[in-house]
C-alpha atoms as a PDB file:
ATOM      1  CA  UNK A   1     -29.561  23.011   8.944  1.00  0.00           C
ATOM      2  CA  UNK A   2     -33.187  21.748   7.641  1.00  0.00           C
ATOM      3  CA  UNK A   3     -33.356  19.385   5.433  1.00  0.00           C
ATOM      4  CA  UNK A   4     -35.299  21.665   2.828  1.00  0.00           C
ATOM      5  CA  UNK A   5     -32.632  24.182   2.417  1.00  0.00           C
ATOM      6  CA  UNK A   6     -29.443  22.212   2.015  1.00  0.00           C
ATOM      7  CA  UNK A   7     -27.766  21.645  -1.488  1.00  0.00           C
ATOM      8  CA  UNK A   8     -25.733  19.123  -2.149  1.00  0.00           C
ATOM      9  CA  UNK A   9     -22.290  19.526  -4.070  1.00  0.00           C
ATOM     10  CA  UNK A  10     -22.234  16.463  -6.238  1.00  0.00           C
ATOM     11  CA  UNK A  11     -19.057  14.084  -6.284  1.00  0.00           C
ATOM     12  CA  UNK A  12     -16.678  15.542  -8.525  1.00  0.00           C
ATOM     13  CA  UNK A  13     -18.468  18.713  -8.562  1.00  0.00           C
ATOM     14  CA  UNK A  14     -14.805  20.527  -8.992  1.00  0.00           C
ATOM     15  CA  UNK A  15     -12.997  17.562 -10.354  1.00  0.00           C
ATOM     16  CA  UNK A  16     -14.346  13.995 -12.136  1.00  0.00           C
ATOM     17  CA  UNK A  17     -17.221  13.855 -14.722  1.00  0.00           C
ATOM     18  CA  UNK A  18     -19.857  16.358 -13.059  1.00  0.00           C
ATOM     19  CA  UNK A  19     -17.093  19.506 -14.373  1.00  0.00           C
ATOM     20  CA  UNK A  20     -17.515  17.684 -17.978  1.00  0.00           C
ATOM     21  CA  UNK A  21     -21.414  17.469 -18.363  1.00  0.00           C
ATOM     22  CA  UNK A  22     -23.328  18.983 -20.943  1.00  0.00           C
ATOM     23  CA  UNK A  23     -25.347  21.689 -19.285  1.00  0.00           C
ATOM     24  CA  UNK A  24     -28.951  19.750 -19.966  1.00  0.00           C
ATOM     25  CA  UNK A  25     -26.951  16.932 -17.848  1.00  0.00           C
ATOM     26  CA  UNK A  26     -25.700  19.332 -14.980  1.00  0.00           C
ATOM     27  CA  UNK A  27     -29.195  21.109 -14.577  1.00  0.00           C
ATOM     28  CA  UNK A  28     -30.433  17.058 -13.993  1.00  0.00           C
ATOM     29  CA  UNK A  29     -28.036  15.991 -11.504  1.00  0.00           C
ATOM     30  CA  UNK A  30     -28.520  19.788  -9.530  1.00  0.00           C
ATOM     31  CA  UNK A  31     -31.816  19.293  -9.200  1.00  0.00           C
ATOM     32  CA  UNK A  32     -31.678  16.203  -7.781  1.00  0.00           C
ATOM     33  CA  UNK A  33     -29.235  17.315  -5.365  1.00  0.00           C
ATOM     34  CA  UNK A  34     -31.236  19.543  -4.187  1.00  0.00           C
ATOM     35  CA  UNK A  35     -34.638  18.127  -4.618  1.00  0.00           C
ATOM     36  CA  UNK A  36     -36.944  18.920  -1.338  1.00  0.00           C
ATOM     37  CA  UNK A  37     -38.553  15.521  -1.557  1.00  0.00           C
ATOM     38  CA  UNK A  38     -35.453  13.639  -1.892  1.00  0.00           C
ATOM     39  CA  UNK A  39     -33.854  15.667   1.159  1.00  0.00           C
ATOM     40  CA  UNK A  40     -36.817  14.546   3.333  1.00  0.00           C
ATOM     41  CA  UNK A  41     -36.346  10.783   2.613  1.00  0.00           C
ATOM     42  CA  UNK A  42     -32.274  10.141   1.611  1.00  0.00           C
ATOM     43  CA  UNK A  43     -29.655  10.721   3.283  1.00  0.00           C
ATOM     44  CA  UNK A  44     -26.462  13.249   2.029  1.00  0.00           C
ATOM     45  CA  UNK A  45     -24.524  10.398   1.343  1.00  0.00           C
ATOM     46  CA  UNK A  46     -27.665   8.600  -0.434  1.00  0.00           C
ATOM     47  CA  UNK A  47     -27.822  11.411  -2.655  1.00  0.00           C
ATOM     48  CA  UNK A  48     -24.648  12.029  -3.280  1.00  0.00           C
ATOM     49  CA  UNK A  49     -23.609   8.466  -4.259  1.00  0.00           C
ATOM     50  CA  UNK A  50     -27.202   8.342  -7.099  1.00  0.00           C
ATOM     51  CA  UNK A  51     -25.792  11.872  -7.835  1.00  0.00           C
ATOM     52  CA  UNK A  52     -22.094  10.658  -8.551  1.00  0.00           C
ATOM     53  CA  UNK A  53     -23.317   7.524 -10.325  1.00  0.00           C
ATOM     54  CA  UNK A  54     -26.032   9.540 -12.563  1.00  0.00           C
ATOM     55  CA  UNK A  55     -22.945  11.623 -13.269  1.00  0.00           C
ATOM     56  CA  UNK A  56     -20.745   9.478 -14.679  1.00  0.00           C
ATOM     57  CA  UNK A  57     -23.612   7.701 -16.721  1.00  0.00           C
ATOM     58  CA  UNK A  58     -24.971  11.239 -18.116  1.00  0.00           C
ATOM     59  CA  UNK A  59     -21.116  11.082 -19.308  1.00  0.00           C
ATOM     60  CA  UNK A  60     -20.982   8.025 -20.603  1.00  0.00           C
ATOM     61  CA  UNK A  61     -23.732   8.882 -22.390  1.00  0.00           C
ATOM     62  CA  UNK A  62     -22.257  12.519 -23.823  1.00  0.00           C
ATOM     63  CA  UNK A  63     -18.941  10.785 -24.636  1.00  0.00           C
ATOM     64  CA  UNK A  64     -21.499   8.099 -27.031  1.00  0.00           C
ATOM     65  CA  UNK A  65     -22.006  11.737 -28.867  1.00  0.00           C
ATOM     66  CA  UNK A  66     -26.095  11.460 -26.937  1.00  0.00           C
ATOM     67  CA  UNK A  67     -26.904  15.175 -26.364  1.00  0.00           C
ATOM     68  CA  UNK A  68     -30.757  14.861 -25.837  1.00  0.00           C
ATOM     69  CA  UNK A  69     -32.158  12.163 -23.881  1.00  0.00           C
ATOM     70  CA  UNK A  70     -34.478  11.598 -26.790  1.00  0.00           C
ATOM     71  CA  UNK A  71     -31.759   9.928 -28.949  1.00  0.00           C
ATOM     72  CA  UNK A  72     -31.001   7.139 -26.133  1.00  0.00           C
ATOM     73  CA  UNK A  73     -32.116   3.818 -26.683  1.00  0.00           C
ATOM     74  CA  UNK A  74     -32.226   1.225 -24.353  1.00  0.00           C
ATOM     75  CA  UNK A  75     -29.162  -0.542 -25.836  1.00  0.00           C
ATOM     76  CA  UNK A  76     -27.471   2.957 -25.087  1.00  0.00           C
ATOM     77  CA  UNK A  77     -28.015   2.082 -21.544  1.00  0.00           C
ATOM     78  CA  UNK A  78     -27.347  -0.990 -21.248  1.00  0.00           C
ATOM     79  CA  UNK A  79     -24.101  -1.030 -22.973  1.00  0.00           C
ATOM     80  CA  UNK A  80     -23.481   0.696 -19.796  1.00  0.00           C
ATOM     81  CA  UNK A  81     -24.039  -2.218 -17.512  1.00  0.00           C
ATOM     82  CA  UNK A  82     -23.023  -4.583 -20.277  1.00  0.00           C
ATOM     83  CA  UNK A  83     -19.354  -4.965 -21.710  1.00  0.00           C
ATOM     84  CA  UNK A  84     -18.342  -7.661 -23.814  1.00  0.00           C
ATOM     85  CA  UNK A  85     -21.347  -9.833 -22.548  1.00  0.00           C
ATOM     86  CA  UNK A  86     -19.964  -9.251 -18.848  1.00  0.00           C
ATOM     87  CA  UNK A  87     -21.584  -7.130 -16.255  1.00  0.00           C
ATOM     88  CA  UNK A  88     -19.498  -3.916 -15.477  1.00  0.00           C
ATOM     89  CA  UNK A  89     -21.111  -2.689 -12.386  1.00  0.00           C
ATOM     90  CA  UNK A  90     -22.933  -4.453  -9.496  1.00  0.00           C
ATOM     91  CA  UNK A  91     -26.286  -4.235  -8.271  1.00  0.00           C
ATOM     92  CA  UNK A  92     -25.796  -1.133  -6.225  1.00  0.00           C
ATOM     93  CA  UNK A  93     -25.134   0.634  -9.801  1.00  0.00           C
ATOM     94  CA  UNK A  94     -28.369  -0.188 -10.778  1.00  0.00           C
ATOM     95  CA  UNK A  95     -30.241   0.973  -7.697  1.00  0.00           C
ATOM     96  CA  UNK A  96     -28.671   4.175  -7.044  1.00  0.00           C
ATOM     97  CA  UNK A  97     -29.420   5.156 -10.593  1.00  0.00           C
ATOM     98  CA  UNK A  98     -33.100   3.877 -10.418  1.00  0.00           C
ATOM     99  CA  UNK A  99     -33.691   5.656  -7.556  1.00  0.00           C
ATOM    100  CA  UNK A 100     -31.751   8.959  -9.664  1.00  0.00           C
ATOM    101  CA  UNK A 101     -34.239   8.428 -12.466  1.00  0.00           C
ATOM    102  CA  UNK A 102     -37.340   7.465 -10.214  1.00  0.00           C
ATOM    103  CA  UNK A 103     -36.634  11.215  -8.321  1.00  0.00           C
ATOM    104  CA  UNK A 104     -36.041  13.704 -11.227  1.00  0.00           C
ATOM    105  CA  UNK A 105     -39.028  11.564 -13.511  1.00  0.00           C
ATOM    106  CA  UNK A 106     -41.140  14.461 -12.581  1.00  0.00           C
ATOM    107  CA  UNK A 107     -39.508  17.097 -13.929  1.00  0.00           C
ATOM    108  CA  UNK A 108     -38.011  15.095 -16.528  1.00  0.00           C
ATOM    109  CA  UNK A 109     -40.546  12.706 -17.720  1.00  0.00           C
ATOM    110  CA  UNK A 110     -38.256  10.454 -20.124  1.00  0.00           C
ATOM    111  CA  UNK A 111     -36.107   9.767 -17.714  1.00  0.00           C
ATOM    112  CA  UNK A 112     -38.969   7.055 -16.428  1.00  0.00           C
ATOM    113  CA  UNK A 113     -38.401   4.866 -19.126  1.00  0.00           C
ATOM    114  CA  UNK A 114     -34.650   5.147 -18.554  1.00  0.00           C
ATOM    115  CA  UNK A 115     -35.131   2.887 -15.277  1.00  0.00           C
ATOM    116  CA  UNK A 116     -36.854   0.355 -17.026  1.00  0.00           C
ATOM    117  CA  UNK A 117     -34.337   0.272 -19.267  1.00  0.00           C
ATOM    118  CA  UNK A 118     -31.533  -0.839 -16.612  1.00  0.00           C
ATOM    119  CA  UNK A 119     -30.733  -4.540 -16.847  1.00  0.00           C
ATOM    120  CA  UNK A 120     -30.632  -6.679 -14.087  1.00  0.00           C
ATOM    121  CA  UNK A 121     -26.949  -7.192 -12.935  1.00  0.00           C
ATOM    122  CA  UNK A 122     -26.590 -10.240 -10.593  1.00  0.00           C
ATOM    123  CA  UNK A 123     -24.407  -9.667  -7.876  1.00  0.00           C
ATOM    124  CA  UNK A 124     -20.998 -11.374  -8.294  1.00  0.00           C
ATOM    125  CA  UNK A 125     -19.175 -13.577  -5.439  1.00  0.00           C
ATOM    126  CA  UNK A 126     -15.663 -14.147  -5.160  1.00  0.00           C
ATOM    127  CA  UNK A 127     -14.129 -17.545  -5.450  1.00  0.00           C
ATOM    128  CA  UNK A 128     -12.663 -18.873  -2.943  1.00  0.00           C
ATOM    129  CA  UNK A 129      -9.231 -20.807  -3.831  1.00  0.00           C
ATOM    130  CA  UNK A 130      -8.804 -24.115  -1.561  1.00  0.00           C
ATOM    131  CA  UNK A 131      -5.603 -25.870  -1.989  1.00  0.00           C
ATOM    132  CA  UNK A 132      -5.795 -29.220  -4.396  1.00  0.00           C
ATOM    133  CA  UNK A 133      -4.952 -32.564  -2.843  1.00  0.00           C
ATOM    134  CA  UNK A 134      -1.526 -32.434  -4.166  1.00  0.00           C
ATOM    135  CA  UNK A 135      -0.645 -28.948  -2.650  1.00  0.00           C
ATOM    136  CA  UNK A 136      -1.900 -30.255   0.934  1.00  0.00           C
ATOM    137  CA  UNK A 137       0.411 -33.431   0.941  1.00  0.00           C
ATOM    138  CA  UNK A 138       3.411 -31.162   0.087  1.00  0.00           C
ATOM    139  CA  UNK A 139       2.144 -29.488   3.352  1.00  0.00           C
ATOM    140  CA  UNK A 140       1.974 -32.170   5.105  1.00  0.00           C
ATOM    141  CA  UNK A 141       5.617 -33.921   3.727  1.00  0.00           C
ATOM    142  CA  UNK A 142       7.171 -30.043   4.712  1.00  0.00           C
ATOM    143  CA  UNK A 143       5.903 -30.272   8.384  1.00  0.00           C
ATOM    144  CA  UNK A 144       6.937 -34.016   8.599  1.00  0.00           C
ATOM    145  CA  UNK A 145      10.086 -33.927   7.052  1.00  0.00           C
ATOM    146  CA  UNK A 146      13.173 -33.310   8.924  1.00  0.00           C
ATOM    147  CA  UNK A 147      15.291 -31.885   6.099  1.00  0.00           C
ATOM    148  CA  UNK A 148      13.410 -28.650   6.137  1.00  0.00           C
ATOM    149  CA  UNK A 149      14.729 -26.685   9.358  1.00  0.00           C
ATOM    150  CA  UNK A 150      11.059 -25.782  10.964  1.00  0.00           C
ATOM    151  CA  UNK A 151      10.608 -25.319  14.645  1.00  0.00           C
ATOM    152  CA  UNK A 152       7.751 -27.527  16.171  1.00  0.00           C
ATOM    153  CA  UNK A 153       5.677 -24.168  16.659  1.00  0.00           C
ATOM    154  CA  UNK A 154       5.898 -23.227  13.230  1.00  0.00           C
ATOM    155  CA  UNK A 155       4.928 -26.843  12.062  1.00  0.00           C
ATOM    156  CA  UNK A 156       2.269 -26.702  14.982  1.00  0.00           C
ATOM    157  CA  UNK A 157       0.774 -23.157  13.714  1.00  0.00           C
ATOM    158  CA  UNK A 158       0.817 -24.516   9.886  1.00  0.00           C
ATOM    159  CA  UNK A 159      -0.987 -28.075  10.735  1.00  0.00           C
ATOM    160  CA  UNK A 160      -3.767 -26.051  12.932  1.00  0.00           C
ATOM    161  CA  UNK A 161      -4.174 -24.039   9.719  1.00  0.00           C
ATOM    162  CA  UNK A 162      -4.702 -26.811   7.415  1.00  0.00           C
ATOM    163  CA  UNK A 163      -6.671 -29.320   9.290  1.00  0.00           C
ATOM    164  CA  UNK A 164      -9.205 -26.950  11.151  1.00  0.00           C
ATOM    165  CA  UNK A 165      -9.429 -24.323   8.258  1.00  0.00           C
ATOM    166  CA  UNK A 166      -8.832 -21.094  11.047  1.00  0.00           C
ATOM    167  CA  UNK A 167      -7.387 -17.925   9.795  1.00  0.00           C
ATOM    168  CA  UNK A 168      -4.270 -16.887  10.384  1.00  0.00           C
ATOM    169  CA  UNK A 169      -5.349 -13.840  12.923  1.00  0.00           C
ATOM    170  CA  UNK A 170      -7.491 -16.333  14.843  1.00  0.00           C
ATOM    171  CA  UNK A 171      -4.573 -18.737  15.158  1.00  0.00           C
ATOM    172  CA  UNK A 172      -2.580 -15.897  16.436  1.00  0.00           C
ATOM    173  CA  UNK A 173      -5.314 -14.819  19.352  1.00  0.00           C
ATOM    174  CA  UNK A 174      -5.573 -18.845  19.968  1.00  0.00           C
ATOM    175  CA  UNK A 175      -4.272 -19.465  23.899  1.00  0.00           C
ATOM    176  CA  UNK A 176      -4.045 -22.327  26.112  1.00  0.00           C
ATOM    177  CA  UNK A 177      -7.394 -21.818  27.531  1.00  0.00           C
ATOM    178  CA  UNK A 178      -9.233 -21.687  24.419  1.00  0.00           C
ATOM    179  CA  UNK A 179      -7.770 -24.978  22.773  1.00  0.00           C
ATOM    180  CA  UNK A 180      -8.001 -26.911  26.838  1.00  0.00           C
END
């Protein structure tokens, strides 16, 4: 099929937040889904993840009682990013709708200001928990002491975990060969 002539069915398009749009909002998010230019340079799965994310701002936005783009402000939109002084959505978020706004600007001129609008959203890493000094020497007591009924390979497989820091999964592919 050429790229000009598909349409494509936004996420939710039967179910989710597309079904509950205004129709000012639906017309937006259909035109970008089927958009000529943005069919010659995205992907379907490009356009339908701006699409889905556009959606469920547009909603966010209707459910905030904003009708007309002309009543948004830009604490409207960032209150979407922004809850309780903590970011809500990562950095993808952001880009997917930037590129949303950046693609239907033409037709829709006050949607440009919209990506200006976005806040920057740092992307968020997960902490990693380590064990505390006191949680490794009960380790260590458990796989010296006698009392506790361990076979050697368990109190082998638990020591190789704590000194060398492996994972479990590359403990269990660990043979004879690869430790000689």
């Amino acid at each position: 099929m050429a790229n000009e002539a598909r349409h494509i069915q936004p996420v939710g398009a039967k179910r989710g937040s597309y079904s509950k749009l205004n129709p000012q909002f639906v017309e937006i998010v259909d035109f970008f889904c089927s958009s000529e230019a943005d069919a010659a340079r995205l992907s379907d799965s490009s356009i339908r993840s701006s699409a889905s994310k556009a959606t469920q701002f547009l909603y966010y936005l209707q459910k905030k009682d904003l009708m007309s783009f002309d009543d948004v402000t830009e604490d409207d939109v960032v209150s979407f990013f922004v809850k309780d002084g903590k970011p809500v959505y990562e950095t993808s978020y952001r880009y997917r709708l930037s590129e949303f706004f950046e693609a239907v600007s033409g037709k829709y001129p006050v949607l440009s200001t919209f990506s200006a609008w976005l806040p920057y959203v740092r992307v968020t890493r997960k902490n990693i928990q380590y064990l505390t000094n006191e949680e490794v020497c009960l380790i260590k007591n458990a796989c010296a002491c006698a009392e506790f009924d361990l076979p050697l390979l368990c109190r082998a497989v638990v020591l190789l975990l704590l000194y060398t820091g492996l994972r479990g999964c590359d403990v269990a592919a660990l043979t004879l060969d690869s430790v000689l």
